[in-house]
N, C-alpha and C. Protein backbone atom coordinates (compact mmCIF):
# COMPACT_ATOMS: atom_id res chain seq x y z
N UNK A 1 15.11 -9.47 -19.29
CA UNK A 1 14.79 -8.23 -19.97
C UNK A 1 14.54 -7.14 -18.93
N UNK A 2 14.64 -5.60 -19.12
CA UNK A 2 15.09 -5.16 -18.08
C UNK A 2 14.08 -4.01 -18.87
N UNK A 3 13.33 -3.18 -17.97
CA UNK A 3 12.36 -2.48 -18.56
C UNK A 3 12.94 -1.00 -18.09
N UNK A 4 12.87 -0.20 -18.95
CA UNK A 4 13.50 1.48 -18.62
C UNK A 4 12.46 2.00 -17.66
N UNK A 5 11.04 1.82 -17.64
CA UNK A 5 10.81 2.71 -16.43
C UNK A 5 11.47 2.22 -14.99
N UNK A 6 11.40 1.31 -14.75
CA UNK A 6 12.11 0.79 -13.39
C UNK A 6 13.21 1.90 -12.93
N UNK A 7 14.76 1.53 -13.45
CA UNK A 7 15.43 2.58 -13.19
C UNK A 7 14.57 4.29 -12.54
N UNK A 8 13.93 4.73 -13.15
CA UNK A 8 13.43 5.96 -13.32
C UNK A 8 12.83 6.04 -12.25
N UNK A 9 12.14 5.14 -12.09
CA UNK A 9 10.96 4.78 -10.55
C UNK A 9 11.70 5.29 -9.45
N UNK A 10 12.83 4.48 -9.27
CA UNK A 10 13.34 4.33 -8.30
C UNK A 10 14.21 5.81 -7.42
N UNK A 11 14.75 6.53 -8.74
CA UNK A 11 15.44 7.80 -8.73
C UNK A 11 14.31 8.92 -8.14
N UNK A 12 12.90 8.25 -8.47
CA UNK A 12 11.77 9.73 -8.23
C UNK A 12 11.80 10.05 -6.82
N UNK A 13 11.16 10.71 -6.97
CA UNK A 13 10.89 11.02 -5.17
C UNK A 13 9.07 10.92 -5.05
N UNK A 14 8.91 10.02 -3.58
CA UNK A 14 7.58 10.14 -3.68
C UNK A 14 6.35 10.82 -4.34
N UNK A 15 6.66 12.18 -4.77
CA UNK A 15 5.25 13.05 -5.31
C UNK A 15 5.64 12.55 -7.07
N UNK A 16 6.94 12.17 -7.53
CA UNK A 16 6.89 12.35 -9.09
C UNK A 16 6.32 10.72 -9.38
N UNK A 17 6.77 10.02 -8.60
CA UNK A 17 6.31 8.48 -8.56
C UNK A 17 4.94 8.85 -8.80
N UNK A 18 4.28 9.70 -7.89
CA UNK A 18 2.63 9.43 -7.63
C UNK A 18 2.24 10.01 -9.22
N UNK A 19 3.29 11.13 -10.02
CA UNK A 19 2.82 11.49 -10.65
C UNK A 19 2.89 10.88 -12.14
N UNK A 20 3.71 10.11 -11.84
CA UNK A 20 3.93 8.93 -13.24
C UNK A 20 3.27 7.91 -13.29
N UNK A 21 2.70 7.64 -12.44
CA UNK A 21 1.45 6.36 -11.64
C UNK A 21 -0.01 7.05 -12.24
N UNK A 22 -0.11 8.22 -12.35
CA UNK A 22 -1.09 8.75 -12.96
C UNK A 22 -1.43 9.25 -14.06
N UNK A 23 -0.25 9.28 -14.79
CA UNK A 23 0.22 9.56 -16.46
C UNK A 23 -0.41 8.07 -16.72
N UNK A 24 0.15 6.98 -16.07
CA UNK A 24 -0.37 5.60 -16.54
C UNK A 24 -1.52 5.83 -16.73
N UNK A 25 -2.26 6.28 -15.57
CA UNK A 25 -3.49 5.50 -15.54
C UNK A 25 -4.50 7.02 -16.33
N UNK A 26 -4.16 7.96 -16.87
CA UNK A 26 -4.52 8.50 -17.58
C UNK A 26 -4.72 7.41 -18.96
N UNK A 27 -3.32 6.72 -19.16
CA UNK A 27 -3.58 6.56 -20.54
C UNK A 27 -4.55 5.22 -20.51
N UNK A 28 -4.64 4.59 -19.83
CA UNK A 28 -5.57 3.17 -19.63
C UNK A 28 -7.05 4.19 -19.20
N UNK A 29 -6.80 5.22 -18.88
CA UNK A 29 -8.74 6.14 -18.93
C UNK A 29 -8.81 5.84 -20.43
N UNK A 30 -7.97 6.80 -21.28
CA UNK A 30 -8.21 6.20 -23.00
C UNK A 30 -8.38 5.32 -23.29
N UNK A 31 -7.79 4.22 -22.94
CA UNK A 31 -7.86 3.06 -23.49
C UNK A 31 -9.32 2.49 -23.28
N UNK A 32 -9.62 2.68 -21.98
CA UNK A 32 -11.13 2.11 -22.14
C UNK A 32 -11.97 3.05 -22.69
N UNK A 33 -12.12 4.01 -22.82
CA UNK A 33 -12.89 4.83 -23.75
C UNK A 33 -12.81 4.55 -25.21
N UNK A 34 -11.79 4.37 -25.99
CA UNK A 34 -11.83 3.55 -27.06
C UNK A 34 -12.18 2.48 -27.48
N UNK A 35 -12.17 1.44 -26.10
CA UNK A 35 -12.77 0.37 -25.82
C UNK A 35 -14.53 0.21 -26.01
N UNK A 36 -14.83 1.41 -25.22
CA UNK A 36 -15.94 1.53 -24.94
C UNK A 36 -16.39 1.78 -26.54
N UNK A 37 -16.26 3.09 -26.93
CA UNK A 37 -16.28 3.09 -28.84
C UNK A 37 -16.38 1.78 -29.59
N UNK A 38 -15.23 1.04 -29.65
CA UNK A 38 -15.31 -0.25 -30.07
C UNK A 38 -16.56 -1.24 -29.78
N UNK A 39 -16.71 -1.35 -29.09
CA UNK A 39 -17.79 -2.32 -28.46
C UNK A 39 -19.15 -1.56 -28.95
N UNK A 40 -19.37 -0.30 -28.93
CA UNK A 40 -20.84 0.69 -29.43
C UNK A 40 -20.61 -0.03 -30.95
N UNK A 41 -19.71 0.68 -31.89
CA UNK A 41 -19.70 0.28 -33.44
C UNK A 41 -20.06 -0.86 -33.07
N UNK A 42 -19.42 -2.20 -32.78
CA UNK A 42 -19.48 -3.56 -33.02
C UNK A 42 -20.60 -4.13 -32.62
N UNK A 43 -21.50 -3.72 -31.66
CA UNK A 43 -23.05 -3.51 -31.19
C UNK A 43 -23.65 -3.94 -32.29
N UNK A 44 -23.52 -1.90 -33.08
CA UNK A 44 -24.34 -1.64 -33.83
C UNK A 44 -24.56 -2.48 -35.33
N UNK A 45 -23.08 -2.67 -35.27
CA UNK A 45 -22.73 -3.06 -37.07
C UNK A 45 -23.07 -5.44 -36.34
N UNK A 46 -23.75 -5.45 -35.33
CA UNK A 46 -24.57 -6.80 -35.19
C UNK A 46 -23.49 -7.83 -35.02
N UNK A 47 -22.24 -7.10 -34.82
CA UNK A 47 -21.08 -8.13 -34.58
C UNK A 47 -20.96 -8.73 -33.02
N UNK A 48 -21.56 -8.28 -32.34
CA UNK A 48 -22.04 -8.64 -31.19
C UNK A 48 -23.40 -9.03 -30.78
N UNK A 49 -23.87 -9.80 -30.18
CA UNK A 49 -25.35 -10.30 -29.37
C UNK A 49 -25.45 -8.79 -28.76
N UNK A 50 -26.75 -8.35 -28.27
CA UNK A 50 -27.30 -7.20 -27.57
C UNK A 50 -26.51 -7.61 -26.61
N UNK A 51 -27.15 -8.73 -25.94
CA UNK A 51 -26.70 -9.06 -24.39
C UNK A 51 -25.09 -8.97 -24.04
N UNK A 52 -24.10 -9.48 -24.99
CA UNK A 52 -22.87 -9.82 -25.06
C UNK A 52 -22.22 -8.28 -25.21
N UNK A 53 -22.60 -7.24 -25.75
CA UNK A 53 -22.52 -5.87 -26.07
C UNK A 53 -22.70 -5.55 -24.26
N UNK A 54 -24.30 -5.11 -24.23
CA UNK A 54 -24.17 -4.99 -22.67
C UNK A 54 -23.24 -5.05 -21.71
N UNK A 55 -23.23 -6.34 -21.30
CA UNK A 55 -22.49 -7.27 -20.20
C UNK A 55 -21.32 -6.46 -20.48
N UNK A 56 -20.23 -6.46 -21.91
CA UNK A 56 -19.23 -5.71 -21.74
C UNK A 56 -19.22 -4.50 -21.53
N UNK A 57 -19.78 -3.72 -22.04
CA UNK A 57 -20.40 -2.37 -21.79
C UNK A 57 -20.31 -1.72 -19.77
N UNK A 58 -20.91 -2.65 -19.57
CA UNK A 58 -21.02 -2.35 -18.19
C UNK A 58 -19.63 -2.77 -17.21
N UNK A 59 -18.91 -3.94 -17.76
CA UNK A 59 -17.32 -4.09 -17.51
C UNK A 59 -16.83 -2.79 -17.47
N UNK A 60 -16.87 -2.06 -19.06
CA UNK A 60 -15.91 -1.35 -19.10
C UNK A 60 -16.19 0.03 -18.22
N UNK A 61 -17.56 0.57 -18.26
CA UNK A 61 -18.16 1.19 -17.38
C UNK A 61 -17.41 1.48 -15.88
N UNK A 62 -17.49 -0.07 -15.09
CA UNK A 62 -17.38 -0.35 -13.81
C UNK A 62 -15.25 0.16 -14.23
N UNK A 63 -15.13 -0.37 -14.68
CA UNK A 63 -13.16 -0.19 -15.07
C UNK A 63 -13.23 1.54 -15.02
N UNK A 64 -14.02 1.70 -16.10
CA UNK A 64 -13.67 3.91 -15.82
C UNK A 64 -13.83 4.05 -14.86
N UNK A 65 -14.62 3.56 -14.21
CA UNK A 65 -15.17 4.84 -13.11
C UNK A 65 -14.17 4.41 -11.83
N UNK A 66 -13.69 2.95 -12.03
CA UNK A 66 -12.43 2.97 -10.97
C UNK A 66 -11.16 3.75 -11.69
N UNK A 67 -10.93 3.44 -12.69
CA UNK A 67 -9.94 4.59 -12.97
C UNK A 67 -9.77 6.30 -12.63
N UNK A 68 -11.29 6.54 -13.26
CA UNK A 68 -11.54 8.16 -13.26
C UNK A 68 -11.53 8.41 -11.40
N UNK A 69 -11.70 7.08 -10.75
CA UNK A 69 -11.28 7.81 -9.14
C UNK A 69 -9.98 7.72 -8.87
N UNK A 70 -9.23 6.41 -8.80
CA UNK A 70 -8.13 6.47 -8.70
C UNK A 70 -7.52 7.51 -9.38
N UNK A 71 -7.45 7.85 -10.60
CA UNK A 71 -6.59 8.94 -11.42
C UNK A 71 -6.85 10.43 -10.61
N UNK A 72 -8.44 10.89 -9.93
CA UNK A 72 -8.57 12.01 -8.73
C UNK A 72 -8.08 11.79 -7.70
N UNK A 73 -7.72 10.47 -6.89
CA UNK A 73 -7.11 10.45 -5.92
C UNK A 73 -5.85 10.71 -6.13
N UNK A 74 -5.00 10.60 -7.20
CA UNK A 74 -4.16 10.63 -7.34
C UNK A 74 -3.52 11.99 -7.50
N UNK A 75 -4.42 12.65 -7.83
CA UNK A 75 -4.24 14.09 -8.36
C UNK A 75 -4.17 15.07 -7.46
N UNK A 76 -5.91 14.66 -6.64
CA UNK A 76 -5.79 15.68 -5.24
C UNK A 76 -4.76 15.60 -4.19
N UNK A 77 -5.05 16.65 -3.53
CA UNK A 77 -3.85 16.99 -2.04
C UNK A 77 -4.22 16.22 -0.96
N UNK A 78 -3.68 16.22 -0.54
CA UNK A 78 -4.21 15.78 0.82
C UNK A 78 -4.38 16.59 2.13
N UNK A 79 -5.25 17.13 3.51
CA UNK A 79 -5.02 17.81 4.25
C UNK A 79 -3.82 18.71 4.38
N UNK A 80 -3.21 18.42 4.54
CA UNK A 80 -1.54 18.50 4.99
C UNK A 80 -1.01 19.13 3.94
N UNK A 81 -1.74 19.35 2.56
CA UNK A 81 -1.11 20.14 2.09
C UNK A 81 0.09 19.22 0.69
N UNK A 82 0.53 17.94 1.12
CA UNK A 82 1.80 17.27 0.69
C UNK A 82 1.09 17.26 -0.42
N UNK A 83 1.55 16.53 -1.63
CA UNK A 83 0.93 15.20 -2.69
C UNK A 83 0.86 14.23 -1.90
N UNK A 84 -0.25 13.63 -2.55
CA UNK A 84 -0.02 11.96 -2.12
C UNK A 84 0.93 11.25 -2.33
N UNK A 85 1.08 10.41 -1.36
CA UNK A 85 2.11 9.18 -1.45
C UNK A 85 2.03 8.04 -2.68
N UNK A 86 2.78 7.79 -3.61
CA UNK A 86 2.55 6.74 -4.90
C UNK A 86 2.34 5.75 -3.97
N UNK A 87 1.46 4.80 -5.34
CA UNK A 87 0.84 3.14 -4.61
C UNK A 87 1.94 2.35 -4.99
N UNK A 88 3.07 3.12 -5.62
CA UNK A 88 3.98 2.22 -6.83
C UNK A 88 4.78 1.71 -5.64
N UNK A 89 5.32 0.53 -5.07
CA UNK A 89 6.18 0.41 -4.23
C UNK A 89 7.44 0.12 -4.24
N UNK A 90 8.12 0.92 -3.53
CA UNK A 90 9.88 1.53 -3.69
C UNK A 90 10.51 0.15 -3.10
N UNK A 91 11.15 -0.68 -4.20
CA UNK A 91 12.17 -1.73 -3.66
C UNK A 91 13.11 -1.31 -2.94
N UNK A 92 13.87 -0.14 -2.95
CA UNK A 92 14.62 0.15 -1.80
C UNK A 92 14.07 0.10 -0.77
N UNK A 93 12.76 1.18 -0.19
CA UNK A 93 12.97 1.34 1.21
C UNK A 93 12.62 -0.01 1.73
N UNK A 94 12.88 0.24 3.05
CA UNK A 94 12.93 -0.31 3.94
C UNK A 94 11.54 -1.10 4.71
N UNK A 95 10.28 -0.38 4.09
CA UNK A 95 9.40 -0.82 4.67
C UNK A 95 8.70 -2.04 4.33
């Protein structure tokens, strides 16, 4: 099975890579925020243990706040002025 972003990846040029790498991880910021929602209701409405609520709670916590940096690293410039370089790695080159 052959997945359509691939192709696409490969055609970008370093700054659009970095910038489709961050569209991702925009949408997985939502996702745990909905997450996070989910888990509050299910708390509240006793479908969860306090403790078992928590513990995830603080998962998803620790997951944003690596996202919400990665997604700024991704965003900001760097000295130099360039974009950053994507983490996505290019099967062509050479390195």
């Amino acid at each position: 099975m052959r997945f359509p972003f691939l192709p696409i990846s490969r055609r970008a040029t370093p700054e659009e890579r970095a910038e489709i790498y961050a569209h991702f991880i925009s949408i997985a910021r939502g996702s745990a925020a909905e997450l996070e929602t989910l888990l509050l209701l299910a708390g509240r409405a006793k479908l969860l243990r306090d403790e078992t609520a928590a513990q995830l709670l603080d998962d998803v916590e620790r997951v944003s706040r690596m996202l919400n940096r990665l997604h700024f690293r991704l965003k900001e410039s760097p000295p130099n002025g360039r974009p950053p370089q994507s983490p996505i790695p290019n099967p062509e080159s050479s390195t």
